[in-house]
Protein backbone atom coordinates (compact mmCIF):
# COMPACT_ATOMS: atom_id res chain seq x y z
CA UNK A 1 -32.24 -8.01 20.99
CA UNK A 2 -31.79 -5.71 23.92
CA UNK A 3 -29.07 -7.32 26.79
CA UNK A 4 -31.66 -8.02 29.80
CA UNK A 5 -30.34 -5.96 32.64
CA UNK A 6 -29.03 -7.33 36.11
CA UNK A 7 -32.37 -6.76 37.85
CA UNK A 8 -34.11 -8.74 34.97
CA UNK A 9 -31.73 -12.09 35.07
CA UNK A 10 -31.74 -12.11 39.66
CA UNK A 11 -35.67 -11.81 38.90
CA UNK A 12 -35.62 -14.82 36.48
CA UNK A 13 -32.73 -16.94 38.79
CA UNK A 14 -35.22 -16.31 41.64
CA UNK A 15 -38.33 -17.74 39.43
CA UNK A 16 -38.23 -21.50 40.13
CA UNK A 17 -40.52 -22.20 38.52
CA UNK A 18 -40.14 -20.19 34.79
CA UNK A 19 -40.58 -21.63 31.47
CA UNK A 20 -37.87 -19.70 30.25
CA UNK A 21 -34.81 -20.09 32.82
CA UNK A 22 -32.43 -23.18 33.44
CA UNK A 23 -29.36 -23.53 35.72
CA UNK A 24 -26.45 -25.13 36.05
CA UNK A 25 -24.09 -25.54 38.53
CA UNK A 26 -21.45 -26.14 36.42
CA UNK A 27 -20.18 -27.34 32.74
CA UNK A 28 -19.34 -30.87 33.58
CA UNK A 29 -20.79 -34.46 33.89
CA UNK A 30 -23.95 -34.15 32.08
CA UNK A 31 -24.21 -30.49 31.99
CA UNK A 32 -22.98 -29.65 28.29
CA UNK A 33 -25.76 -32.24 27.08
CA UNK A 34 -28.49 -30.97 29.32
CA UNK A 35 -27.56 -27.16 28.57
CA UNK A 36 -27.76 -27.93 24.87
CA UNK A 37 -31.19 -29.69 25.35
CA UNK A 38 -32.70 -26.31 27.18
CA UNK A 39 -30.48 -23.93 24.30
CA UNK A 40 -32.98 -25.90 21.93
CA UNK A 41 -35.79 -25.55 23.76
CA UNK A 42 -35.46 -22.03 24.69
CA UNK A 43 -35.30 -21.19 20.38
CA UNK A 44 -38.45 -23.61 19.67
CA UNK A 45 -40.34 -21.52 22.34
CA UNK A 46 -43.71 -23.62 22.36
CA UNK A 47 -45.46 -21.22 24.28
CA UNK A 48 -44.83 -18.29 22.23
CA UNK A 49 -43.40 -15.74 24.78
CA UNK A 50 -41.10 -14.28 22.27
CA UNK A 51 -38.80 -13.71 24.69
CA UNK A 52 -35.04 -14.53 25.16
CA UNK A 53 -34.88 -17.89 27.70
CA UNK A 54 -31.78 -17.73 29.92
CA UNK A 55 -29.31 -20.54 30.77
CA UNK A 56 -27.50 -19.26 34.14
CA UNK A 57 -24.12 -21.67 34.38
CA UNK A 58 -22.94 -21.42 38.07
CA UNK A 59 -25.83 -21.44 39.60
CA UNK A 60 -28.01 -24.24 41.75
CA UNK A 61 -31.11 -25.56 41.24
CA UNK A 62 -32.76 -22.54 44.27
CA UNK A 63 -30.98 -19.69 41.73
CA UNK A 64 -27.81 -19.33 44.34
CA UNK A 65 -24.44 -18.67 43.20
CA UNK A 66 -22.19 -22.12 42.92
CA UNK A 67 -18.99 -19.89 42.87
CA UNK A 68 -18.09 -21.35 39.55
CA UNK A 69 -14.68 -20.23 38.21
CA UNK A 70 -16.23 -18.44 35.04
CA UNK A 71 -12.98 -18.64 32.90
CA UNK A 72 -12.45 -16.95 29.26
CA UNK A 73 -12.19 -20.98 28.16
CA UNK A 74 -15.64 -21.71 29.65
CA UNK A 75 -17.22 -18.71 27.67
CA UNK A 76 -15.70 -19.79 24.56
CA UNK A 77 -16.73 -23.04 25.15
CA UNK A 78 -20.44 -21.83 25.58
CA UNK A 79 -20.21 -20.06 22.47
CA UNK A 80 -19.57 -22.54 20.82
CA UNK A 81 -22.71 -23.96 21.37
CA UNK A 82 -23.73 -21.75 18.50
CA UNK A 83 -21.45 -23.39 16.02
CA UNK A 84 -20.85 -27.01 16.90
CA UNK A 85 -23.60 -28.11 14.16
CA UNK A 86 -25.65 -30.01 17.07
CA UNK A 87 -28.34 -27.52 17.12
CA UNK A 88 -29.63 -27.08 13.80
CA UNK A 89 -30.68 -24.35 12.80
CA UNK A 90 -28.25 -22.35 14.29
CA UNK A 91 -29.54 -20.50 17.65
CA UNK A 92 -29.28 -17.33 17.90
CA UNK A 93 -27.59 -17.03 21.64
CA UNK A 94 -25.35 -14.68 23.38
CA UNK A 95 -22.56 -15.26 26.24
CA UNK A 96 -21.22 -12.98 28.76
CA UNK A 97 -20.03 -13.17 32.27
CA UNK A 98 -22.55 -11.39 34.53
CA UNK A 99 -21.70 -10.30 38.63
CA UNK A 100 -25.25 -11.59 40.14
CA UNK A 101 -26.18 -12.13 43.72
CA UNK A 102 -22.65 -10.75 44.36
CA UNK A 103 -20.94 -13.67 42.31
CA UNK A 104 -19.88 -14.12 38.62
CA UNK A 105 -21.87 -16.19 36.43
CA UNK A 106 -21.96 -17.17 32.84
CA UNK A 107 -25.41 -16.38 31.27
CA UNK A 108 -26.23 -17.85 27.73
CA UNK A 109 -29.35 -15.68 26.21
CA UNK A 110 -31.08 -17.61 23.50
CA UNK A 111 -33.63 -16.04 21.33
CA UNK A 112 -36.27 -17.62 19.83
CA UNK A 113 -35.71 -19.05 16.39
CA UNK A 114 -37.28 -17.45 13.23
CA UNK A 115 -37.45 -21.25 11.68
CA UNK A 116 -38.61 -23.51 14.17
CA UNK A 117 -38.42 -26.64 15.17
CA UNK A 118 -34.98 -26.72 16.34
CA UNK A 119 -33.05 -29.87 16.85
CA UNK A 120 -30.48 -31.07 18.99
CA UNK A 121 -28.70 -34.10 17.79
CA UNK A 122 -32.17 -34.66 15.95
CA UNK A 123 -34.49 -34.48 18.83
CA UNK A 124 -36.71 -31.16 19.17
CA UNK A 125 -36.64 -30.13 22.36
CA UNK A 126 -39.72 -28.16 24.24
CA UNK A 127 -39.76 -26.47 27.64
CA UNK A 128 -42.63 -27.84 30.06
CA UNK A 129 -43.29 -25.27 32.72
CA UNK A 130 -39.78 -25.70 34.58
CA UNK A 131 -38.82 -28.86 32.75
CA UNK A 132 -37.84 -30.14 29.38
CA UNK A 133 -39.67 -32.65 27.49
CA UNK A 134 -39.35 -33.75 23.94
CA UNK A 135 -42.06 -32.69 21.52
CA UNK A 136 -44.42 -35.17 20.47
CA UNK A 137 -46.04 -34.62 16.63
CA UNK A 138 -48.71 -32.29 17.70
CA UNK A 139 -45.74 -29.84 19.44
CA UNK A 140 -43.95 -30.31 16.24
CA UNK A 141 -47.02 -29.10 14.68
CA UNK A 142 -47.47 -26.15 16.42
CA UNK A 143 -44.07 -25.15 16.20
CA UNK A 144 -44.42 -25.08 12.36
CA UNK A 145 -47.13 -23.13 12.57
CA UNK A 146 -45.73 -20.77 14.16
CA UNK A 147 -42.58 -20.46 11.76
CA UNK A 148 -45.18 -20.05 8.81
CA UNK A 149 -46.68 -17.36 10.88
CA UNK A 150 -43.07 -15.08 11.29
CA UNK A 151 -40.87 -16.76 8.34
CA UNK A 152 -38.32 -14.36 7.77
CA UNK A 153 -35.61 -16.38 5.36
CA UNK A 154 -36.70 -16.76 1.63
CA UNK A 155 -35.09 -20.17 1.96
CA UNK A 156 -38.22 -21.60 3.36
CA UNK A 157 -40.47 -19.91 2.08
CA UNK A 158 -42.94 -21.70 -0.51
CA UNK A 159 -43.07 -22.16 -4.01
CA UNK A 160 -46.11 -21.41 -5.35
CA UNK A 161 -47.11 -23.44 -8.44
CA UNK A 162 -44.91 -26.40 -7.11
CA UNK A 163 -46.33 -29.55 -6.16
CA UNK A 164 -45.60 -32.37 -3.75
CA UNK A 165 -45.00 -34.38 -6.33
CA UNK A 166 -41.85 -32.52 -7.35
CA UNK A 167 -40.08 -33.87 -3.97
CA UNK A 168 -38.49 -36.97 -4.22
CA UNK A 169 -39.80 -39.42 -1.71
CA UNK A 170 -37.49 -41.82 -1.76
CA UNK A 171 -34.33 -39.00 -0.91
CA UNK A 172 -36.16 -37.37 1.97
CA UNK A 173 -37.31 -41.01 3.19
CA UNK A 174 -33.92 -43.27 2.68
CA UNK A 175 -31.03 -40.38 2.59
CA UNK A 176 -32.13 -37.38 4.12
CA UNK A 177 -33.86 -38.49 7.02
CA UNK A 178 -32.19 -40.62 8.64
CA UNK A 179 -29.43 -38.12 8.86
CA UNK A 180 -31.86 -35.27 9.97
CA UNK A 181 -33.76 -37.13 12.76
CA UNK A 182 -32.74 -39.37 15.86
CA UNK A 183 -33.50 -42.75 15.32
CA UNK A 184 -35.65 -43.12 18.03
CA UNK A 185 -37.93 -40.72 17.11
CA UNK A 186 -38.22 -42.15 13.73
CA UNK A 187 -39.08 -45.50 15.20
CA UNK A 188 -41.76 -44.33 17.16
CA UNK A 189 -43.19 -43.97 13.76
CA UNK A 190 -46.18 -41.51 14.77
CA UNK A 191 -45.51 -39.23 11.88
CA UNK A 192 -47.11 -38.79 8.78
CA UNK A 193 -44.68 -38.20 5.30
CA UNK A 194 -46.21 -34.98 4.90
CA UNK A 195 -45.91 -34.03 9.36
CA UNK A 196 -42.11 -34.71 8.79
CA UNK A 197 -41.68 -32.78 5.71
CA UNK A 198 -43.40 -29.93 7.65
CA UNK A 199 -41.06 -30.39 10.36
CA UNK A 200 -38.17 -30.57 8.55
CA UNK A 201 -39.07 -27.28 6.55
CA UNK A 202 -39.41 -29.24 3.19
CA UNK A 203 -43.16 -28.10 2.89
CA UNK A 204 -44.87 -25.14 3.99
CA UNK A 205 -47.19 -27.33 6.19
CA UNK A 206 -49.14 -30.47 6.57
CA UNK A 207 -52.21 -28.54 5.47
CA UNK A 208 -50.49 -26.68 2.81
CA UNK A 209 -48.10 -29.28 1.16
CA UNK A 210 -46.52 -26.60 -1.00
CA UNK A 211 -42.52 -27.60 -1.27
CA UNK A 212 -40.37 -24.54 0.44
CA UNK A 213 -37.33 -23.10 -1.47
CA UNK A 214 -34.88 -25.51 0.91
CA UNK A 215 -37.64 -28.11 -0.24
CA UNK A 216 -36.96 -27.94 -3.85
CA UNK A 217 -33.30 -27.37 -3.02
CA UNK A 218 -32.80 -30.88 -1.19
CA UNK A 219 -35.29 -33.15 -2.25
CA UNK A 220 -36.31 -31.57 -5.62
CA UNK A 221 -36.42 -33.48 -8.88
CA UNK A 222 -35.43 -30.71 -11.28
CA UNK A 223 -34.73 -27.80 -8.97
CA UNK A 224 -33.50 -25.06 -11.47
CA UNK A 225 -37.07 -25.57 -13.05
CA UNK A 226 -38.17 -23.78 -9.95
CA UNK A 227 -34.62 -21.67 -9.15
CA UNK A 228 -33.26 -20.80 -12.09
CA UNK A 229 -30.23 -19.78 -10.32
CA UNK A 230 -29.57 -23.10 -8.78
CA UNK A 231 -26.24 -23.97 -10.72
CA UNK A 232 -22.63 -23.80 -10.18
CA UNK A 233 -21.10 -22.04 -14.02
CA UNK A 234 -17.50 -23.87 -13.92
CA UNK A 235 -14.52 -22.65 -16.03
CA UNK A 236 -11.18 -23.95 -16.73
CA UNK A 237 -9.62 -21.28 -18.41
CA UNK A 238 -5.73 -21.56 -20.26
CA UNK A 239 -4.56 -18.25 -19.48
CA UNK A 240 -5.46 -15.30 -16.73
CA UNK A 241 -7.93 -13.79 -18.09
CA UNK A 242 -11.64 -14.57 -19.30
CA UNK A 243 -10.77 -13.95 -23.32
CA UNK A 244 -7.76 -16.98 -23.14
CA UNK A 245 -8.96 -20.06 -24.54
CA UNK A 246 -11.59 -22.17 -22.16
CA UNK A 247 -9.84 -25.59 -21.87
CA UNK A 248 -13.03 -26.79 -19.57
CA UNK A 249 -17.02 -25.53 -18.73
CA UNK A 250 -19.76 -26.96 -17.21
CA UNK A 251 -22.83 -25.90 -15.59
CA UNK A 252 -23.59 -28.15 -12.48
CA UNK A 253 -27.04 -28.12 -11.08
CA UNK A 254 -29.52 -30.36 -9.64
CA UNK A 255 -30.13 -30.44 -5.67
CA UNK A 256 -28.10 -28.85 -3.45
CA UNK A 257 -25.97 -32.73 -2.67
CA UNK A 258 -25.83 -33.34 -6.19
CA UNK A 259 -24.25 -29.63 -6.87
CA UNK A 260 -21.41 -29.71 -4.01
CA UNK A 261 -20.50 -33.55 -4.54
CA UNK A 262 -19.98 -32.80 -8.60
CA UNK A 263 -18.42 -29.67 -7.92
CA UNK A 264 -15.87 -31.87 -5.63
CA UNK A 265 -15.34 -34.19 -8.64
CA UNK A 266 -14.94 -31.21 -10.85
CA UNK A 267 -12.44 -29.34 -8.61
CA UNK A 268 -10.22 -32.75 -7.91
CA UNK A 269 -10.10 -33.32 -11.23
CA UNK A 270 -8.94 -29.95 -12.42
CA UNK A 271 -6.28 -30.22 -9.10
CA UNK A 272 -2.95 -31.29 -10.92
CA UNK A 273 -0.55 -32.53 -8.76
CA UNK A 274 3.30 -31.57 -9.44
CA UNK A 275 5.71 -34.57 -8.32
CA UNK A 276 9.23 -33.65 -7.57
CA UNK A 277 11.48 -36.69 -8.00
CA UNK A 278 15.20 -34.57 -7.81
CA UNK A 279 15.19 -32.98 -4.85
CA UNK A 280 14.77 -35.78 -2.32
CA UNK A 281 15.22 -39.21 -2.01
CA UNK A 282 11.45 -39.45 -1.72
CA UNK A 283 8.81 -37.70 -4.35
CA UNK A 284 7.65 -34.80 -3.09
CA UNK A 285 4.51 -34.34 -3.65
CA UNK A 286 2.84 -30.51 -3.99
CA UNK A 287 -0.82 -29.23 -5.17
CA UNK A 288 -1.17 -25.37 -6.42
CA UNK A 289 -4.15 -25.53 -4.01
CA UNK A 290 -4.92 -26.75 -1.00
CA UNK A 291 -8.05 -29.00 -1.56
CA UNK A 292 -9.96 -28.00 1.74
CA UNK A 293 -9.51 -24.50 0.86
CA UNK A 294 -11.22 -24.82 -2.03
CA UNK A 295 -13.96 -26.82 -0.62
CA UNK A 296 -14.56 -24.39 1.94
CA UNK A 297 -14.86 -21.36 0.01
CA UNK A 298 -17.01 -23.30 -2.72
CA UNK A 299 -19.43 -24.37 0.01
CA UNK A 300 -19.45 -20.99 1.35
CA UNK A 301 -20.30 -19.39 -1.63
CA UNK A 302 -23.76 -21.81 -2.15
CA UNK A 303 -24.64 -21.70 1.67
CA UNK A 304 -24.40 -18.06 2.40
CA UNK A 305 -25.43 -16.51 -1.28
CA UNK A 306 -28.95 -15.30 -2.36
CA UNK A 307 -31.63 -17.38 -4.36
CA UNK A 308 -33.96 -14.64 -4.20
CA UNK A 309 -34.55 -11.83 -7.23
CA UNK A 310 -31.82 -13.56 -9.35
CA UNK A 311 -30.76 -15.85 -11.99
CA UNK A 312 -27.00 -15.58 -11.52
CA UNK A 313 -25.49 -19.03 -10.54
CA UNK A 314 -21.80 -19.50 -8.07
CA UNK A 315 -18.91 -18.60 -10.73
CA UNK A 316 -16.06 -20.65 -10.39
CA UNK A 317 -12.96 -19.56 -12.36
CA UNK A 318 -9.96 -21.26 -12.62
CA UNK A 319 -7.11 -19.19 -14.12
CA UNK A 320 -3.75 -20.38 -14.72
CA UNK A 321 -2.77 -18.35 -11.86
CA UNK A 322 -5.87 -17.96 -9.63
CA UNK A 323 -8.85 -19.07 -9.18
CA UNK A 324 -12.12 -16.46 -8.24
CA UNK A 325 -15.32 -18.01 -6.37
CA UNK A 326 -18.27 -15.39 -7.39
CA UNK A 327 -20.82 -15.83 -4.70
CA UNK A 328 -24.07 -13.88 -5.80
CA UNK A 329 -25.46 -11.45 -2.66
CA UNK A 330 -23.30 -9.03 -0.59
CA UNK A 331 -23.13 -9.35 3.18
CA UNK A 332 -25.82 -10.27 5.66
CA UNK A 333 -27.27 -9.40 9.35
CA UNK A 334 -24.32 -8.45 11.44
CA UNK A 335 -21.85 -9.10 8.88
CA UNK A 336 -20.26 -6.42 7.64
CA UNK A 337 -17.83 -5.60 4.33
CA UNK A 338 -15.54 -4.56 7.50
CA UNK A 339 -16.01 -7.21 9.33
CA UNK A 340 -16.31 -10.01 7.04
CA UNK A 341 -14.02 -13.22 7.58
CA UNK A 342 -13.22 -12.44 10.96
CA UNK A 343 -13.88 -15.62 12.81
CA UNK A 344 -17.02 -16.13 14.25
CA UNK A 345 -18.56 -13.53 13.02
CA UNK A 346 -21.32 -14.95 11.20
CA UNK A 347 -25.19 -15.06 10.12
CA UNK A 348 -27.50 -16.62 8.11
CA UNK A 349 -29.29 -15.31 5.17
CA UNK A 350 -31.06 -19.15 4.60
CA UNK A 351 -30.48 -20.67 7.92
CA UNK A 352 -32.52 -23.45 7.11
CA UNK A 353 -29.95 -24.45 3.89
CA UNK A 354 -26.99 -24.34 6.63
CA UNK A 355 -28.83 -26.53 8.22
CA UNK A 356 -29.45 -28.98 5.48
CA UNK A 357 -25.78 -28.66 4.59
CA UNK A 358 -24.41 -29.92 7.77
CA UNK A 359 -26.92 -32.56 7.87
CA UNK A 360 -26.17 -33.80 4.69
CA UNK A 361 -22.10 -33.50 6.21
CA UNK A 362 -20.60 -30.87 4.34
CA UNK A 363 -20.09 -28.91 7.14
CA UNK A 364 -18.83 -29.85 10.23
CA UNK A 365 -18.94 -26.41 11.93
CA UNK A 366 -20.47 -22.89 11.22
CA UNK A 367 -18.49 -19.57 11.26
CA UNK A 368 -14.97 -21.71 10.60
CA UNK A 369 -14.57 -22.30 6.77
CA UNK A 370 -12.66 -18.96 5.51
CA UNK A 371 -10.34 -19.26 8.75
CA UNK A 372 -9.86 -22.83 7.75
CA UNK A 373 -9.25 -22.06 4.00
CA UNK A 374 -7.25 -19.62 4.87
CA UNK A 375 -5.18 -21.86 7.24
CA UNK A 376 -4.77 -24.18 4.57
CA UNK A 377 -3.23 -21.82 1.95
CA UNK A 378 -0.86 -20.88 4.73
CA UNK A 379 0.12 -24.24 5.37
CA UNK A 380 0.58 -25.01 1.22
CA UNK A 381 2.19 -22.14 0.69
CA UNK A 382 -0.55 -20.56 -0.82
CA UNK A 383 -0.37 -16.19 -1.24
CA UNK A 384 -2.90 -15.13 1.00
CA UNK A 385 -6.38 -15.95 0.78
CA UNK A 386 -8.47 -12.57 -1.01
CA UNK A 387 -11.90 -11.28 -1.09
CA UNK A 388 -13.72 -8.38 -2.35
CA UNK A 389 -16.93 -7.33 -0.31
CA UNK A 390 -19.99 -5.56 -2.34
CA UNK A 391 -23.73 -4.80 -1.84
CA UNK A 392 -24.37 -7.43 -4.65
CA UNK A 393 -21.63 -10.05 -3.94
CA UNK A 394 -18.71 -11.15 -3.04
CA UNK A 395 -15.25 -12.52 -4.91
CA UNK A 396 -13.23 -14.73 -3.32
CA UNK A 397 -9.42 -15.27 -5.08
CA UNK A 398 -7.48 -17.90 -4.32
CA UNK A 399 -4.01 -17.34 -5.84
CA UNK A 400 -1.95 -20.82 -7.07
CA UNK A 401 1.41 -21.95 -4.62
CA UNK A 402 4.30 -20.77 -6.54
């Protein structure tokens, strides 16, 4: 992903009529909504350029400088474009100021995805010649034809051996859907079950209806048949270390909703609550752990962690005096054991999961959970929050409020 150079973005601001360029005068009125729509568009890349597009934000319609104040705010604002959730999966997009035509600009560069179609607000949005357009089912078509042709992730890639059958219908039609997709596109009602499943990334396509890994993963009937790594191993141990007595186990599995909504149940359960009745005239009421934090970190841990050559599941282990998340797979793409946690510093090993995760709502933005988690300790009084980075995984420790 080499930066395109100063001559390269004038020549594209000059191009009226590109495929690959929008601007924008500004970040206001409808701007934010219609920059999103060409972000999307730019990663489905109908016609197959594989090339970055470039959104230009002070700059009119003929590619002449606005003189838009281009503040640090603004930037941060466009980069957030990246994490929001709206465009799912995640782009991949970078923001800088850039001095063009003797005036600053801020230019978004948005690569095309590896997983297309890409949604915004659950439309799929293409670029037609100098203007956007929403894809109709053949452009949805094409678009996952051409993620079969460079899949990347092992999150969608098939499962061989598994049929159709092992999808559940009735989830993908009734629960996962309707979250996934706009509702007027699923009233137009042009779509076959098997076109949305291939658009979606549940199948490999419509002509080879072979569930993906994220297929089995969200819609599957008995998904550790298939991923014999799909399971949370709980234990509630009496003591601090794993030979004291086990006071609680359980292996959670099923789809990846069923896992993280029993996992809740399992961690608020286990989440005592001490009630001081001496100190104040009021109880006061304290938790060893914040609940979010552990949320967070839990989610983290099945989001970011590798399904592929393993059968180790998530560990959680709850300790009388800490509790360790085991998250099988080290670090991935531009995350580093030295750079890890850092906010915003993020990537995707099974962008396509993330993706199902925030649709399904149990996450509301990428690249924010360990600062949250660890704002959360801080705020309970919690010791800091740990982590220890390796090729193979990574150990999160979470140490109890004392």
């Amino acid at each position: 992903m080499t930066p395109l150079s100063d001559e390269q973005l004038t020549a594209m601001l000059n191009d009226l009529e590109s495929d690959n360029v929008e601007r924008k005068e500004s970040w206001a009125g409808d701007g934010p909504k219609k920059g999103r729509q060409a972000v999307c568009a730019f990663a489905n890349d109908l016609p197959n350029r594989s090339k970055p597009g470039v959104l230009f934000v002070g700059a009119r319609n003929d590619g002449s400088p606005s003189n838009l104040d281009v503040t640090d705010q603004l930037l941060l604002t466009l980069a957030d474009i990246k994490t929001d959730g709206r465009i799912l999966p995640p782009p991949t997009i970078v923001v800088e100021p850039r001095t063009l035509k003797g005036a600053r600009m801020a230019v978004v560069t948005v690569w095309p995805a590896d997983a297309p179609p890409v949604r915004f607000d659950g439309h799929v949005w293409i670029r037609v010649g100098p203007r956007r357009g929403l894809a109709t089912a053949q452009d949805e078509s094409v678009l996952n034809e051409k993620r079969r042709s460079q899949d990347r992730s092992f999150d969608i890639q098939p499962m061989h051996g598994c049929p159709l059958k092992e999808l559940s219908r009735v989830v993908f039609e009734n629960e996962y859907l309707p979250n996934a997709v706009a509702p007027d596109v699923l009233e137009a009602n042009e779509r076959s079950y098997e076109q949305r499943l291939a658009a979606t990334g549940m199948i490999a396509s419509v002509d080879d209806p072979t569930p993906t890994v994220v297929g089995v993963l969200t819609l599957g009937k008995s998904p550790r048949s298939w991923l014999p790594c799909d399971y949370v191993q709980f234990l509630r141990v009496q003591g601090t270390t794993l030979t004291d007595p086990v006071a609680d186990s359980a292996e959670i599995d099923g789809t990846l909703d069923q896992i993280l909504r029993r996992l809740d149940e399992k961690i608020r359960a286990s989440l005592t609550t001490a009630v001081d009745f001496t100190s104040a005239v009021r109880e006061i009421r304290t938790t060893p752990y914040p609940l979010t934090a552990l949320q967070q970190i839990t989610r983290n841990a099945v989001m970011h962690r590798t399904y592929q050559h393993t059968n180790a599941p998530v560990r959680v282990y709850w300790f009388d005096d800490r509790i360790e998340v085991h998250s099988p797979g080290g670090p991935y793409g531009i995350v580093t054991a030295q750079n890890f946690g850092q906010p915003g510093v993020t990537d995707y090993r099974n962008p396509t999961i993330a993706s199902v995760l925030k649709t399904l709502g149990f996450v509301q933005r990428f690249g924010f959970g360990i600062s949250e988690a660890r704002r959360a300790m801080l705020v309970n009084g919690n010791p800091s929050l740990d982590f220890q980075v390796e090729p193979t995984h990574v150990l999160f420790t979470l140490r109890k409020a004392t």
